[in-house]
N, C-alpha and C. Protein backbone atom coordinates (compact mmCIF):
# COMPACT_ATOMS: atom_id res chain seq x y z
N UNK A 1 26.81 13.08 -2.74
CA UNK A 1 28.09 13.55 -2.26
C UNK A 1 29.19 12.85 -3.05
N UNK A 2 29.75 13.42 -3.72
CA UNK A 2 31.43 12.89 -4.26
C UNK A 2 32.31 12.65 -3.63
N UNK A 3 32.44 11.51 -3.68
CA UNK A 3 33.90 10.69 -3.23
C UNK A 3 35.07 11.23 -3.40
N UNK A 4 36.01 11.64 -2.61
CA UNK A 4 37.58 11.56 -3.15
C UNK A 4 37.85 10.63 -3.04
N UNK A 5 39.46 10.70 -3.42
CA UNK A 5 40.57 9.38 -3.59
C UNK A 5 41.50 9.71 -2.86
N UNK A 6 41.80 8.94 -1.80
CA UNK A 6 42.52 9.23 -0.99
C UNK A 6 44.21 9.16 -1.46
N UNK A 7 45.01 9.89 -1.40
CA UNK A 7 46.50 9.79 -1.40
C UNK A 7 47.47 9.42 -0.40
N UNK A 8 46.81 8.99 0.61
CA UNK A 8 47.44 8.89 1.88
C UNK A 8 46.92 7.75 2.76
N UNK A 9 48.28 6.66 2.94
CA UNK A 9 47.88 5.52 3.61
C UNK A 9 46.67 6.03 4.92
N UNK A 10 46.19 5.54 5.35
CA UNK A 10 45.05 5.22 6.83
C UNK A 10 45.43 4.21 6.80
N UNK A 11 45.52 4.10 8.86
CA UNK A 11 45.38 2.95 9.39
C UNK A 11 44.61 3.05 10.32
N UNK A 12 43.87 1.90 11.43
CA UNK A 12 42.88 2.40 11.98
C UNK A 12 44.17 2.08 13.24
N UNK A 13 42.68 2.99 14.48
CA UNK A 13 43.83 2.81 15.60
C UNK A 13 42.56 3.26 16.69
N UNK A 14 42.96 3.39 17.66
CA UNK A 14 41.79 3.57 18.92
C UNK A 14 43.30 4.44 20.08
N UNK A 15 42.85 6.15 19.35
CA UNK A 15 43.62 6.77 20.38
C UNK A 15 42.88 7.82 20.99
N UNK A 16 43.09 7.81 22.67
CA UNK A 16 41.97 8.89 23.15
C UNK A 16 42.76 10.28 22.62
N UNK A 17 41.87 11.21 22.17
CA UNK A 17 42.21 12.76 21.93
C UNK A 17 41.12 13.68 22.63
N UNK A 18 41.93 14.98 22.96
CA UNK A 18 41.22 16.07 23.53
C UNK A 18 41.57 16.98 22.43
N UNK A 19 40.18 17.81 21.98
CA UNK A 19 40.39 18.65 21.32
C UNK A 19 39.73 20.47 22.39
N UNK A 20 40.11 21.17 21.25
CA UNK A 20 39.62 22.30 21.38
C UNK A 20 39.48 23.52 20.94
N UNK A 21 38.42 23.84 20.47
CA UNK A 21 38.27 25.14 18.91
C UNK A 21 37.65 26.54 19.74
N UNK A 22 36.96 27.48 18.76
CA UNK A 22 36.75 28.88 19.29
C UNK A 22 35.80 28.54 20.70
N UNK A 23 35.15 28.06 20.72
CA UNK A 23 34.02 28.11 21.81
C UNK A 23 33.12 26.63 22.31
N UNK A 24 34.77 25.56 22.27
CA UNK A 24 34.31 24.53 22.88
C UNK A 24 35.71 23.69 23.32
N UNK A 25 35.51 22.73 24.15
CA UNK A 25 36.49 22.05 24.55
C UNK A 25 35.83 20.25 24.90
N UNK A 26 36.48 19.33 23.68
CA UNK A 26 35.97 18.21 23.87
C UNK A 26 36.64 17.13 23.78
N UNK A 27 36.20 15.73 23.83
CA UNK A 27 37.41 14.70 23.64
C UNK A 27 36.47 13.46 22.96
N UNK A 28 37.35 12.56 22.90
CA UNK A 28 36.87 11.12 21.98
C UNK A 28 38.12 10.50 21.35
N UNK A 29 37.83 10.01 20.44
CA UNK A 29 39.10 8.88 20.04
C UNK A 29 39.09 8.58 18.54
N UNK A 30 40.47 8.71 18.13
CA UNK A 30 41.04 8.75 16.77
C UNK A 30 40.46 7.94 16.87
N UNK A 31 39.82 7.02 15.59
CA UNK A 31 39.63 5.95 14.72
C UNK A 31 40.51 5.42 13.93
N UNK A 32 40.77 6.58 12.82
CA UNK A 32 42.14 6.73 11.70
C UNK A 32 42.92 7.50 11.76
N UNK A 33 43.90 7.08 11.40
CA UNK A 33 45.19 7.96 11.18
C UNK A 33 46.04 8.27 9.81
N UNK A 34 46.16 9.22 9.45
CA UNK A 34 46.94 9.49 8.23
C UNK A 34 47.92 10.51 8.26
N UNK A 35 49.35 10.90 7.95
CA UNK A 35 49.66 11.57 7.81
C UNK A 35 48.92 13.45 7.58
N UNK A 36 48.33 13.52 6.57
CA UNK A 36 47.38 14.62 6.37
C UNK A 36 45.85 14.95 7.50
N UNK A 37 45.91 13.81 7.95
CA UNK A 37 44.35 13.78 8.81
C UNK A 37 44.08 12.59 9.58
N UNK A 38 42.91 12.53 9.97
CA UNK A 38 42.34 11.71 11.44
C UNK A 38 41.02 11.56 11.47
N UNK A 39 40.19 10.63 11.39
CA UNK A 39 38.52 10.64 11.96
C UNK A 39 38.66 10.27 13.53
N UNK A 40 37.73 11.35 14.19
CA UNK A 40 37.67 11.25 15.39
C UNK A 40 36.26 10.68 15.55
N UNK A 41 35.58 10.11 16.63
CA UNK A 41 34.77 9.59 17.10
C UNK A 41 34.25 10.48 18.42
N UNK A 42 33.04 10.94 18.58
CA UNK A 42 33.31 12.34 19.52
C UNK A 42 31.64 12.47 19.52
N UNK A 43 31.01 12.83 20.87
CA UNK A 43 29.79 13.02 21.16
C UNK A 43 29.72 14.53 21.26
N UNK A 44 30.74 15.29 21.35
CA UNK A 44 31.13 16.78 21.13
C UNK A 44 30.49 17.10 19.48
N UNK A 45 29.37 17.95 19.52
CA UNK A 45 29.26 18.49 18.21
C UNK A 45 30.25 19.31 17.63
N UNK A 46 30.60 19.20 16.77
CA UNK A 46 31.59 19.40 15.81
C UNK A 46 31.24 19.40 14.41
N UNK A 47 31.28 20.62 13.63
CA UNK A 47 31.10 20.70 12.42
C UNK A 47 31.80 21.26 11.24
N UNK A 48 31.67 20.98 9.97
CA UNK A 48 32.67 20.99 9.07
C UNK A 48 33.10 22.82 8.68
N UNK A 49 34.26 23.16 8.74
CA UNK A 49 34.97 24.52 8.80
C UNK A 49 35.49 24.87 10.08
N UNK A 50 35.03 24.01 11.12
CA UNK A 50 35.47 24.12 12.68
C UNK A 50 36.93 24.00 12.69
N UNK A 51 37.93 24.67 13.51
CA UNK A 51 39.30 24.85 13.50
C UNK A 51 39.65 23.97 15.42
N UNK A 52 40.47 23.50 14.94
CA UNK A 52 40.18 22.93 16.51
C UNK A 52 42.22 22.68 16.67
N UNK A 53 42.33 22.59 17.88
CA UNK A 53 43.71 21.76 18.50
C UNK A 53 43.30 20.74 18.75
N UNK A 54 44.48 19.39 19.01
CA UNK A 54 43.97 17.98 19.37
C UNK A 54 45.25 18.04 19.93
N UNK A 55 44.93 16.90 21.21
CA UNK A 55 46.41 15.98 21.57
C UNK A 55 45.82 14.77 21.55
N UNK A 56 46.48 14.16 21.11
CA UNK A 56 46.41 12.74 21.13
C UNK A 56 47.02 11.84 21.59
N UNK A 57 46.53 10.81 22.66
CA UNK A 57 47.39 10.07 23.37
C UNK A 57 47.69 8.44 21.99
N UNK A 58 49.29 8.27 22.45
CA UNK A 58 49.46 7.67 21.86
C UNK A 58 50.34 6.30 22.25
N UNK A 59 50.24 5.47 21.78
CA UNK A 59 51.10 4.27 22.54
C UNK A 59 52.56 4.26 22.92
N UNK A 60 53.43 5.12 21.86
CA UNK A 60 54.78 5.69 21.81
C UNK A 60 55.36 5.65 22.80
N UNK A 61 54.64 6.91 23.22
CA UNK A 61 55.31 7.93 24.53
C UNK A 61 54.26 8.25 24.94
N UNK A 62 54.75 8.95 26.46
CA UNK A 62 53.80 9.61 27.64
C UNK A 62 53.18 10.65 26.89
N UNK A 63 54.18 11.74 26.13
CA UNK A 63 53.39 13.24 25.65
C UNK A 63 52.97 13.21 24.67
N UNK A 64 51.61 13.02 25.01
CA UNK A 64 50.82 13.61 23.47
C UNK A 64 50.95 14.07 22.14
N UNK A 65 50.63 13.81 21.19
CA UNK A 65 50.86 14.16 20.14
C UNK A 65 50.09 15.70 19.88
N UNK A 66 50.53 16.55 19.53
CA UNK A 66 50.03 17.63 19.71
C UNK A 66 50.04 18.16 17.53
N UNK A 67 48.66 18.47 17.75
CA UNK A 67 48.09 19.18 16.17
C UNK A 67 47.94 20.76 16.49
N UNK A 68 48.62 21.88 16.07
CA UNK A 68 48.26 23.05 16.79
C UNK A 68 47.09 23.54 16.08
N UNK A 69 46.42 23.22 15.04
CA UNK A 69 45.83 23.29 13.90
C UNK A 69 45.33 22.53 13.10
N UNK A 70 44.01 21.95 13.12
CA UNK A 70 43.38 21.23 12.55
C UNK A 70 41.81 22.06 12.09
N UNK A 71 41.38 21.34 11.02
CA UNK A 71 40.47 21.67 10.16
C UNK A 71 39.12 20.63 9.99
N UNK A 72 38.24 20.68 10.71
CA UNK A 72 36.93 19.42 10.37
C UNK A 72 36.70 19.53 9.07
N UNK A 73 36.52 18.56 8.44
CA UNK A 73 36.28 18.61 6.94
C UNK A 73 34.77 17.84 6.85
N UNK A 74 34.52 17.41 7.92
CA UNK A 74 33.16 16.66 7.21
C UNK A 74 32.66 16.24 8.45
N UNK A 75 31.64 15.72 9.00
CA UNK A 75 30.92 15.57 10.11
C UNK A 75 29.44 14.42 9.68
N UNK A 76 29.67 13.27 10.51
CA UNK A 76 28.32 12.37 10.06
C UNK A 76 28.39 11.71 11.59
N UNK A 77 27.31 12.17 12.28
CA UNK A 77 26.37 11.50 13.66
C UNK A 77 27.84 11.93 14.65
N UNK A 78 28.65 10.95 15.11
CA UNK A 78 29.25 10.91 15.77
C UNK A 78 30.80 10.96 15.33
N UNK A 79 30.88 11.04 14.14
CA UNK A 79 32.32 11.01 13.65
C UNK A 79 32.45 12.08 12.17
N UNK A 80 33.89 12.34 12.41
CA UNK A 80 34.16 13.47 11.99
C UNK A 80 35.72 13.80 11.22
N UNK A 81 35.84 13.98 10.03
CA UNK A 81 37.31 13.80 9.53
C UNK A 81 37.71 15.08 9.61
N UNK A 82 38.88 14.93 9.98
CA UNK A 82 39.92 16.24 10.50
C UNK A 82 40.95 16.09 9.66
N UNK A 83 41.66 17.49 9.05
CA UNK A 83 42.37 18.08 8.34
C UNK A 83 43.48 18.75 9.14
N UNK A 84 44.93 17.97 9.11
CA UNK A 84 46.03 18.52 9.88
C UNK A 84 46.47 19.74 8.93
N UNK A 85 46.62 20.98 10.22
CA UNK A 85 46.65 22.14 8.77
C UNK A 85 48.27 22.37 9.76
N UNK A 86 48.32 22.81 10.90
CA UNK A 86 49.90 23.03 11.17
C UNK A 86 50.38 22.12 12.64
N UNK A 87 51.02 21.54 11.93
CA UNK A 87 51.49 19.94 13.32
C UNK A 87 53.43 20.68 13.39
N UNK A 88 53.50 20.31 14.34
CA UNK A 88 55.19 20.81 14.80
C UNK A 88 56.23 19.85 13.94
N UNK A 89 57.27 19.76 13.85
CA UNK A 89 57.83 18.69 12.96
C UNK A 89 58.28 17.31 13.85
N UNK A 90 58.21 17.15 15.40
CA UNK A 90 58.45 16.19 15.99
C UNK A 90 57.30 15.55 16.04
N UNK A 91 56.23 15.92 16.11
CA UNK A 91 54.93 15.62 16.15
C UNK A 91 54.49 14.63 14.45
N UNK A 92 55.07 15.60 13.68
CA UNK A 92 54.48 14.94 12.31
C UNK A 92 55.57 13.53 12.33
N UNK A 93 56.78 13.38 12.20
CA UNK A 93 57.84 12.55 12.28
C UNK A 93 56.75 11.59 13.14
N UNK A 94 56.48 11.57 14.13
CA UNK A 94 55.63 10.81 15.09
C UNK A 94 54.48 9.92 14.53
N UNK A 95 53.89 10.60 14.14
CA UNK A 95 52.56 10.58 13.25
C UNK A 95 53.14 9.41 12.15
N UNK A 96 54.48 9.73 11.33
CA UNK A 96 55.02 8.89 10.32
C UNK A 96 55.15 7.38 10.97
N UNK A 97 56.03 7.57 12.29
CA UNK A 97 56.51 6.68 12.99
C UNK A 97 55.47 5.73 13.25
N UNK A 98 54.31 6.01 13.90
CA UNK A 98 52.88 5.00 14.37
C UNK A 98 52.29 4.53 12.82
N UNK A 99 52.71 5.39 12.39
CA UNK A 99 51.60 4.64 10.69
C UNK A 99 52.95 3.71 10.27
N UNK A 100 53.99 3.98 10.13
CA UNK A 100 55.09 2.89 9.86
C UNK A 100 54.88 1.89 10.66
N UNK A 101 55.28 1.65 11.89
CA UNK A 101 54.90 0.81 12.88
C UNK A 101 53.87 -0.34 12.88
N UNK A 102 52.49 0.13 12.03
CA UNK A 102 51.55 -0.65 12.17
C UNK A 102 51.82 -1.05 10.88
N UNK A 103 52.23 -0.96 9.65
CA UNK A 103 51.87 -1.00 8.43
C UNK A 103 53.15 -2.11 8.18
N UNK A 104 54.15 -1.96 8.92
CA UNK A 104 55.48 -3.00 8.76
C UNK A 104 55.10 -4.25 8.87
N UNK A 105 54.26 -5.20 10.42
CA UNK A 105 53.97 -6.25 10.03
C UNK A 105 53.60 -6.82 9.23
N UNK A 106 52.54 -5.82 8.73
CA UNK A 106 51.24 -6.19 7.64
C UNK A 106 52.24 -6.25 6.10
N UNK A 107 53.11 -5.92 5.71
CA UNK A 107 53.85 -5.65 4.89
C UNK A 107 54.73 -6.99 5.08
N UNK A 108 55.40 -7.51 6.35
CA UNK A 108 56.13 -8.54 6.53
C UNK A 108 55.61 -9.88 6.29
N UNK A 109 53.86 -9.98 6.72
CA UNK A 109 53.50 -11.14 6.43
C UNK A 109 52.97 -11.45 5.25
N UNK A 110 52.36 -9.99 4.61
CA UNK A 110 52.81 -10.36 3.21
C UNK A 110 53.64 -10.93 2.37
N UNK A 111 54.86 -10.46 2.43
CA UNK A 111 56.45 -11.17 1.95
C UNK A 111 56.52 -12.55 2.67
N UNK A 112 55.76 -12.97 3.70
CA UNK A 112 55.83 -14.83 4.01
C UNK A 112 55.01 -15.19 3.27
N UNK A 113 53.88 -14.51 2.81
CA UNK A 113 52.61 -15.33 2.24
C UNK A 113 53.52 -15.62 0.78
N UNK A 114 53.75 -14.46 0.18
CA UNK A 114 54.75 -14.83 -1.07
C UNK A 114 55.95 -15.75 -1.42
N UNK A 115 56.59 -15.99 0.13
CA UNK A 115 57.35 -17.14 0.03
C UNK A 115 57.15 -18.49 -0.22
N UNK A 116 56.04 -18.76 0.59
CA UNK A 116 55.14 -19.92 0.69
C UNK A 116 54.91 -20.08 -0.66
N UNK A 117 54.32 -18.89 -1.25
CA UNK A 117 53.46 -19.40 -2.21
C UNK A 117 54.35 -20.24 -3.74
């Protein structure tokens, strides 16, 4: 199997999501997060070309993050990378917001380690 190269920060994260495609309805929990996509963690079979909705609960806010359109791209045992194909624009802004959020400390204590050094 060939590797891509990813273009798009991931961060990991532990968010419960409910999904739901032509002829199933299931749930489990983001792992990663990226702007473009998500590995979910999910005892729901799920396989790659599957079209699914997700909400995803998120630390933010109360309402869910909502994907109206997502794409499984790949599927191994229990986990599964998803392809955001049409997200609303408050939703994606959102999505920016939690990957900023986590990625700022990590970025800040970098710039102390460099001071120090």
């Amino acid at each position: 199997m060939e590797r891509e190269l990813r273009s798009a920060v991931r961060i990991a994260v532990n968010y419960p999501v409910r999904f739901s495609g032509d002829s199933m309805i299931g749930q489990g929990t983001v792992i990663n997060l990226s702007a473009p996509g998500c590995a979910i963690r999910t005892s729901q079979s799920v396989q790659p070309g599957d079209y699914l909705e997700l909400r995803m609960m998120t630390p933010d806010q109360a309402r869910p993050v909502s994907v109206g359109l997502a794409k499984v791209r790949w599927a191994m045992g229990e986990i599964a990378g998803v392809e955001f194909i049409r997200v609303r624009r408050d939703d994606q802004s959102r999505i920016h917001r939690l990957i900023d959020s986590q990625l700022q400390p990590a970025a800040d204590a970098y710039a102390d380690e460099l001071a120090v050094a």
